[in-house]
C-alpha atoms as a PDB file:
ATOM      1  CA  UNK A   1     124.314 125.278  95.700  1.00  0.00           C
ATOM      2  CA  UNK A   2     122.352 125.118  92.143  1.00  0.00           C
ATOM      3  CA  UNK A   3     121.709 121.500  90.720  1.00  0.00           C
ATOM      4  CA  UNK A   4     123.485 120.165  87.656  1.00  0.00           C
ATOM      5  CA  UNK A   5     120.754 121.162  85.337  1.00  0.00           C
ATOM      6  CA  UNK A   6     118.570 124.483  85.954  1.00  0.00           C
ATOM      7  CA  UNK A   7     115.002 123.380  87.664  1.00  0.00           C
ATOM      8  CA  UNK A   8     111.792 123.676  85.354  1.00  0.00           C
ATOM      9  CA  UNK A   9     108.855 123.547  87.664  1.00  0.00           C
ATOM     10  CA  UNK A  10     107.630 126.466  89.445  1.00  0.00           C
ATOM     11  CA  UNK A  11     107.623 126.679  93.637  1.00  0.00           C
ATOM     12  CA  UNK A  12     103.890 125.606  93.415  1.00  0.00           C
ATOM     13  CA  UNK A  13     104.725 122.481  91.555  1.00  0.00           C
ATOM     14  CA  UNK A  14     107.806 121.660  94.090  1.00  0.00           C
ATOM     15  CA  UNK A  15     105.510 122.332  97.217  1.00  0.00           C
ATOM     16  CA  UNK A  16     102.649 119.647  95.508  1.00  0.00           C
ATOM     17  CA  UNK A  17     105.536 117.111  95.285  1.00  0.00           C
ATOM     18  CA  UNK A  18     106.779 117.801  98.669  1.00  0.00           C
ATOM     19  CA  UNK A  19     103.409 117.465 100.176  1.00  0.00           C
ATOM     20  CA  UNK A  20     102.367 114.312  97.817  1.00  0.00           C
ATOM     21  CA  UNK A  21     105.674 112.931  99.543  1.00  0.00           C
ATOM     22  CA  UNK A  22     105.196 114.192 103.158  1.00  0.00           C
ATOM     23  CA  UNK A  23     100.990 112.701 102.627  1.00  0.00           C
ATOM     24  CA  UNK A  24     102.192 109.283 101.461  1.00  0.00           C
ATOM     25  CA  UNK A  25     104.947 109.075 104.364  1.00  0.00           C
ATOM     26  CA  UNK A  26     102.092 109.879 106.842  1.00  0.00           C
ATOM     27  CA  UNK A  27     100.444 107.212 106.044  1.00  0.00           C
ATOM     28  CA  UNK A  28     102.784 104.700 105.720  1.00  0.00           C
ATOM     29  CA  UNK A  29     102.637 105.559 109.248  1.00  0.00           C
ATOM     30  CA  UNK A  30      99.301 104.783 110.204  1.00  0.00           C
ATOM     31  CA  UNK A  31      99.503 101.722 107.767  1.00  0.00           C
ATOM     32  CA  UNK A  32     102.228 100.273 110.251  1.00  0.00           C
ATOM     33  CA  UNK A  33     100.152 101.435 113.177  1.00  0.00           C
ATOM     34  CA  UNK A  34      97.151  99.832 112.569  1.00  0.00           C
ATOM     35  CA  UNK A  35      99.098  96.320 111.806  1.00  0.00           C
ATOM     36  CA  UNK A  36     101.266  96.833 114.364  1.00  0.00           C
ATOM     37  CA  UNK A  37      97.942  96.639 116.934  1.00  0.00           C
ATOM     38  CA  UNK A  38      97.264  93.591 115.127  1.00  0.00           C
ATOM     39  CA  UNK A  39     100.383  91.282 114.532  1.00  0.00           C
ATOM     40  CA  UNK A  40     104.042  92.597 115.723  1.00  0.00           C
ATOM     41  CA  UNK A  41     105.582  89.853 113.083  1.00  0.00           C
ATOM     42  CA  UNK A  42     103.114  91.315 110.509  1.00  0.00           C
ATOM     43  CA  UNK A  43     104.315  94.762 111.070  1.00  0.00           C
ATOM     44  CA  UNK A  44     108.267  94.011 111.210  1.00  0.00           C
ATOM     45  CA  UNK A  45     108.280  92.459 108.136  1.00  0.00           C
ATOM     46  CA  UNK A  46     106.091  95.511 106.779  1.00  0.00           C
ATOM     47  CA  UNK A  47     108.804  98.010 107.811  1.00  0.00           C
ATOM     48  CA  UNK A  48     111.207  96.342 105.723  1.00  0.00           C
ATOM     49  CA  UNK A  49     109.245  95.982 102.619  1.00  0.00           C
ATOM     50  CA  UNK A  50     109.815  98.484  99.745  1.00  0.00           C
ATOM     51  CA  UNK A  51     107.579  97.329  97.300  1.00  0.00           C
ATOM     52  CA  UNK A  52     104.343  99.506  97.678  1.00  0.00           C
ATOM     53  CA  UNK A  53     102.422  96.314  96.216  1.00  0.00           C
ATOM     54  CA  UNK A  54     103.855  94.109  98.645  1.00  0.00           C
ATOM     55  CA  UNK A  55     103.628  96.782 101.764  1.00  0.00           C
ATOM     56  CA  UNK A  56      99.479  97.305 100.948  1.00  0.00           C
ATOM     57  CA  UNK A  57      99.053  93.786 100.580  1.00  0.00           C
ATOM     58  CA  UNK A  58     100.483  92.577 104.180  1.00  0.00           C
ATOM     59  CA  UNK A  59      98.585  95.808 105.289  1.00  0.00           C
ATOM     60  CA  UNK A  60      95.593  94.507 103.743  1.00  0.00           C
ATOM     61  CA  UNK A  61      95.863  91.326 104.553  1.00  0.00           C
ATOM     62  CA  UNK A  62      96.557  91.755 108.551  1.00  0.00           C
ATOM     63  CA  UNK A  63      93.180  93.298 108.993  1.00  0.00           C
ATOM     64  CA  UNK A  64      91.825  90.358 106.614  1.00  0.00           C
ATOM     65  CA  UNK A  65      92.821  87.709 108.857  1.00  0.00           C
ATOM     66  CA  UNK A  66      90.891  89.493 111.930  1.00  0.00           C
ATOM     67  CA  UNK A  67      88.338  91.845 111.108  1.00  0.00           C
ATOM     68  CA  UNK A  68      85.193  90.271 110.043  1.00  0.00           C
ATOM     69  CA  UNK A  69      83.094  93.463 109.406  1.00  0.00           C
ATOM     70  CA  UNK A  70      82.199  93.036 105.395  1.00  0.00           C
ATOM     71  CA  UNK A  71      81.777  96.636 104.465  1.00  0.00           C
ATOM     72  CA  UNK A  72      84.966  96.962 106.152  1.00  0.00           C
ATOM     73  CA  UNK A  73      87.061  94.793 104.257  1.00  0.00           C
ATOM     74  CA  UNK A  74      85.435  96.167 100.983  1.00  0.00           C
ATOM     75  CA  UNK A  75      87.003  99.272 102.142  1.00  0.00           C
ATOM     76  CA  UNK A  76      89.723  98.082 102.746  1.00  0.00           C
ATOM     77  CA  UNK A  77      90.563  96.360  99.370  1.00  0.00           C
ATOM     78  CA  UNK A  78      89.323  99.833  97.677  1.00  0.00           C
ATOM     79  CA  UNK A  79      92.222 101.414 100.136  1.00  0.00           C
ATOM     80  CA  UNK A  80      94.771  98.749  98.723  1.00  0.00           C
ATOM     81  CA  UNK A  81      94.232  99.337  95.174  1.00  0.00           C
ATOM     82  CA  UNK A  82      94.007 103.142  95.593  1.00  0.00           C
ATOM     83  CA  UNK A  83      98.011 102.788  97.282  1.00  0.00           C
ATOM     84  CA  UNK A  84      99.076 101.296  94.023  1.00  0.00           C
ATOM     85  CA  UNK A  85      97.056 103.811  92.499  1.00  0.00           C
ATOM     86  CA  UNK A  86      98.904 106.142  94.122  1.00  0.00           C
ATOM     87  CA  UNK A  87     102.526 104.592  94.063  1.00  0.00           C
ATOM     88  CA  UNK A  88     102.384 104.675  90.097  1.00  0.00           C
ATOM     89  CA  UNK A  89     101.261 108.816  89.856  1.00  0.00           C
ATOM     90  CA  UNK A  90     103.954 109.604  92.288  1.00  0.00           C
ATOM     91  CA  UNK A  91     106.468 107.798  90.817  1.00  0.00           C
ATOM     92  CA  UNK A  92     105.163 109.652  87.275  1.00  0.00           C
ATOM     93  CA  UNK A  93     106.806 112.435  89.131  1.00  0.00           C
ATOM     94  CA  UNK A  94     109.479 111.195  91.765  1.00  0.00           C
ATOM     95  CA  UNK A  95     111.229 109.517  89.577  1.00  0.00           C
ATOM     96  CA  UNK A  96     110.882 111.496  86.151  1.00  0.00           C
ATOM     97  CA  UNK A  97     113.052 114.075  84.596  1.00  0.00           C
ATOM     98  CA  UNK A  98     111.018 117.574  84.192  1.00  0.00           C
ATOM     99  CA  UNK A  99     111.472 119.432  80.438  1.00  0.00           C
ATOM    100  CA  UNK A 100     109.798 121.846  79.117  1.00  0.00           C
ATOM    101  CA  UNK A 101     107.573 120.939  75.579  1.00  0.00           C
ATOM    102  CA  UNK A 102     108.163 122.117  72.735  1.00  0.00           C
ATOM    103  CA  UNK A 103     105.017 124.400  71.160  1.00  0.00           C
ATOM    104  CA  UNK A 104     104.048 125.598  68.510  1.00  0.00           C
ATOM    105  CA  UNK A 105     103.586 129.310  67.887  1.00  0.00           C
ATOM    106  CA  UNK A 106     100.115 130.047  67.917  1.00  0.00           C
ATOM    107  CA  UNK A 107      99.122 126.898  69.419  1.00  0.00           C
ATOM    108  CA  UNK A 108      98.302 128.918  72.925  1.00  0.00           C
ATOM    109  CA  UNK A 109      98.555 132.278  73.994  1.00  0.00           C
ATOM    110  CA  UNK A 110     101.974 133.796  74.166  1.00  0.00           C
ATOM    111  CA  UNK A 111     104.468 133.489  77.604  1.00  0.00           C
ATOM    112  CA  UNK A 112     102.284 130.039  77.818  1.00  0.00           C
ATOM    113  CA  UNK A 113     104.736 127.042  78.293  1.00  0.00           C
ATOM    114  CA  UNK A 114     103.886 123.418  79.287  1.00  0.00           C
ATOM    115  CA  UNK A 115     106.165 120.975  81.433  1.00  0.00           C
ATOM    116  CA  UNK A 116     106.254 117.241  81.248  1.00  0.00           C
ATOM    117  CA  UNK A 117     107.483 114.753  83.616  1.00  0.00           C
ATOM    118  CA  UNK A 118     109.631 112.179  81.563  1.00  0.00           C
ATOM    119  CA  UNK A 119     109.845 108.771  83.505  1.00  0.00           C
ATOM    120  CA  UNK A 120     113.417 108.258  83.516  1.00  0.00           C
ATOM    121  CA  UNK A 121     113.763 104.061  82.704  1.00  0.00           C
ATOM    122  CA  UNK A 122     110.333 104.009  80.397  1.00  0.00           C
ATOM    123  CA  UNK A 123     110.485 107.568  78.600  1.00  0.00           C
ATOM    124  CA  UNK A 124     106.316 107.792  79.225  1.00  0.00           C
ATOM    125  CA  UNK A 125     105.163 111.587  79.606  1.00  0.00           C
ATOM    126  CA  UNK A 126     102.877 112.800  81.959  1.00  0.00           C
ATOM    127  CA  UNK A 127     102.154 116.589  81.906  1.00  0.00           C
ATOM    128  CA  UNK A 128     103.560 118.565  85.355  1.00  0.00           C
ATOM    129  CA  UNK A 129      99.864 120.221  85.233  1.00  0.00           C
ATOM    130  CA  UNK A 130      98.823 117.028  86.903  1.00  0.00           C
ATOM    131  CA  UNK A 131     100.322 116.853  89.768  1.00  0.00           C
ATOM    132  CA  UNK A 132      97.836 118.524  91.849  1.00  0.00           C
ATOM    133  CA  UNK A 133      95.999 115.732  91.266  1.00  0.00           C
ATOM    134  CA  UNK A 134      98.471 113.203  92.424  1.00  0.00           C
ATOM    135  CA  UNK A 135      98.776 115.138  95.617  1.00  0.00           C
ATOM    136  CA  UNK A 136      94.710 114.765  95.579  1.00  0.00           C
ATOM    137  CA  UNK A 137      94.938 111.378  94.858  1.00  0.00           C
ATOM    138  CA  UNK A 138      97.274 110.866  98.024  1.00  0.00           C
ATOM    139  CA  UNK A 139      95.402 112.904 100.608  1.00  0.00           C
ATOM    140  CA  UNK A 140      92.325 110.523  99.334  1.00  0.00           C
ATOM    141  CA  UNK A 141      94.444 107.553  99.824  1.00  0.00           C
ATOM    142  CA  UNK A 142      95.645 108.532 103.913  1.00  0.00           C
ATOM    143  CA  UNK A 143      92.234 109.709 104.344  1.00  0.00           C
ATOM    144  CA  UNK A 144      90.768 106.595 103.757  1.00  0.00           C
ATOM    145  CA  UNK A 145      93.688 104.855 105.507  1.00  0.00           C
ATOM    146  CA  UNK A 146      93.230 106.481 108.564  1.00  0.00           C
ATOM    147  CA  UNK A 147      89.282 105.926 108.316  1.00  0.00           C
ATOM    148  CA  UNK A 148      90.437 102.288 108.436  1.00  0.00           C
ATOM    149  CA  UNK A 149      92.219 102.736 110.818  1.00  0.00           C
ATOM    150  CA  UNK A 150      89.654 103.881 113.233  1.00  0.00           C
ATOM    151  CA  UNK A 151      87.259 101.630 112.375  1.00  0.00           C
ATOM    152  CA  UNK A 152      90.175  98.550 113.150  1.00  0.00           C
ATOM    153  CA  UNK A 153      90.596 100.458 116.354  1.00  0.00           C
ATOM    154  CA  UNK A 154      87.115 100.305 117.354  1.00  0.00           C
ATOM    155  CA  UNK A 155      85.627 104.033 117.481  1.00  0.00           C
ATOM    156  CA  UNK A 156      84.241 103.194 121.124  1.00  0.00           C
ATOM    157  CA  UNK A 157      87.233 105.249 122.365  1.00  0.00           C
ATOM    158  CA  UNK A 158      87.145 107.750 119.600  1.00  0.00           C
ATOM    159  CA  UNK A 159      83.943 108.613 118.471  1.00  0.00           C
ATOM    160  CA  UNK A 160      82.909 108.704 115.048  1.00  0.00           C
ATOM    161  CA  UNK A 161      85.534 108.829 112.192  1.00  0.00           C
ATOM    162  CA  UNK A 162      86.803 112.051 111.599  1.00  0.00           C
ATOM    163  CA  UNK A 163      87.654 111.228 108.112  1.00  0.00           C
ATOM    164  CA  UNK A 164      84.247 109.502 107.095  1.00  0.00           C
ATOM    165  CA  UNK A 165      82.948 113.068 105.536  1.00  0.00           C
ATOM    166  CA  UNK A 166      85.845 113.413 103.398  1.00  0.00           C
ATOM    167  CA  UNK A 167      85.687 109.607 101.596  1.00  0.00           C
ATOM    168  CA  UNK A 168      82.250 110.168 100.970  1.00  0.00           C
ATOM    169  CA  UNK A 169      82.112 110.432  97.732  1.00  0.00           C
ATOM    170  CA  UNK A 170      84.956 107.776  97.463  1.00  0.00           C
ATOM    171  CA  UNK A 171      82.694 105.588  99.563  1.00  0.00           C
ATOM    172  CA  UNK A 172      79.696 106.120  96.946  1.00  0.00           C
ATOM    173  CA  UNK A 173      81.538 105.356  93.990  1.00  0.00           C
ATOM    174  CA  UNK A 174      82.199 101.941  95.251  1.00  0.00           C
ATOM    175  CA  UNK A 175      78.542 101.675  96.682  1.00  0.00           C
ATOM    176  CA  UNK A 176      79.834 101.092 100.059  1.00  0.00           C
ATOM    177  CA  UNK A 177      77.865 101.906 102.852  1.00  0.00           C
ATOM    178  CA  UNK A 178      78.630 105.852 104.220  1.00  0.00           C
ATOM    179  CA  UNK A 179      79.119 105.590 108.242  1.00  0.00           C
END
């Protein structure tokens, strides 16, 4: 069955969304995981919570109350501020109406045509040529998450992160030491 109104973004721009969705659910996942291991009451009330603000900060704040590596808990507030990071570009697109912009002739090449997502309660505009970012943005987000997550774990078991090469450069930015 077609929707109410025809769809505007392309099959690219759906399967970014999809996957930005899919990324953040996974982890969510390993969010709950990794308090789960450390404080059952911490991670019911976590399941319940659907505030991303409130959901990072009893993640965060679980592995606060018993880890005591520093560079770790640097990490991990960069990983808590990156989730709300994250929650606000996704919901520039989850919860936004998608139109096509108006432009004028000569402004770009002809058969060109831009697409913004309109934020349905606060009318803001973000163009739909960003979301490949946003699904960036949340890969960056679970990688680091599940870094965390092995280092909480204690990579004894493991061996070394498998995500470590890929926050790298997230790692520098923040002058945090690079395992």
């Amino acid at each position: 069955m077609e929707p109410a109104i025809p769809l505007v973004l392309t099959q690219q721009e759906h399967a970014l969304i999809g996957e930005m969705v899919e990324i953040v659910g996974q982890r969510d996942e390993i969010m709950i995981g990794t308090v789960t291991r450390l404080d059952q009451t911490a991670a019911t009330k976590m399941k319940s919570e659907t505030n991303v603000v409130k959901f990072a900060d009893i993640w965060a704040n679980t592995i606060k109350n018993r880890i005591s590596d520093t560079a770790l808990l640097k990490l991990v507030d960069v990983a808590r501020d990156k989730m709300k990071d994250v929650a606000d570009i996704r919901n520039d697109f989850i919860h936004a109406c998608f139109e096509e912009d108006y432009v004028e002739a000569g402004y770009v090449e002809p058969g060109y045509q831009t697409t913004s997502a309109k934020r349905i309660r606060t009318g803001l505009k973000k163009p739909v040529s960003e979301i490949r970012d946003a699904r960036h943005q949340a890969a960056k987000a679970s990688c680091l998450v599940a870094h965390i997550d092995h280092c909480v774990e204690g990579s004894g078991r493991h061996g070394p992160s498998q995500w470590a090469k890929k926050i790298e450069p997230l790692l520098q930015a923040h002058s945090l030491p690079v395992p």
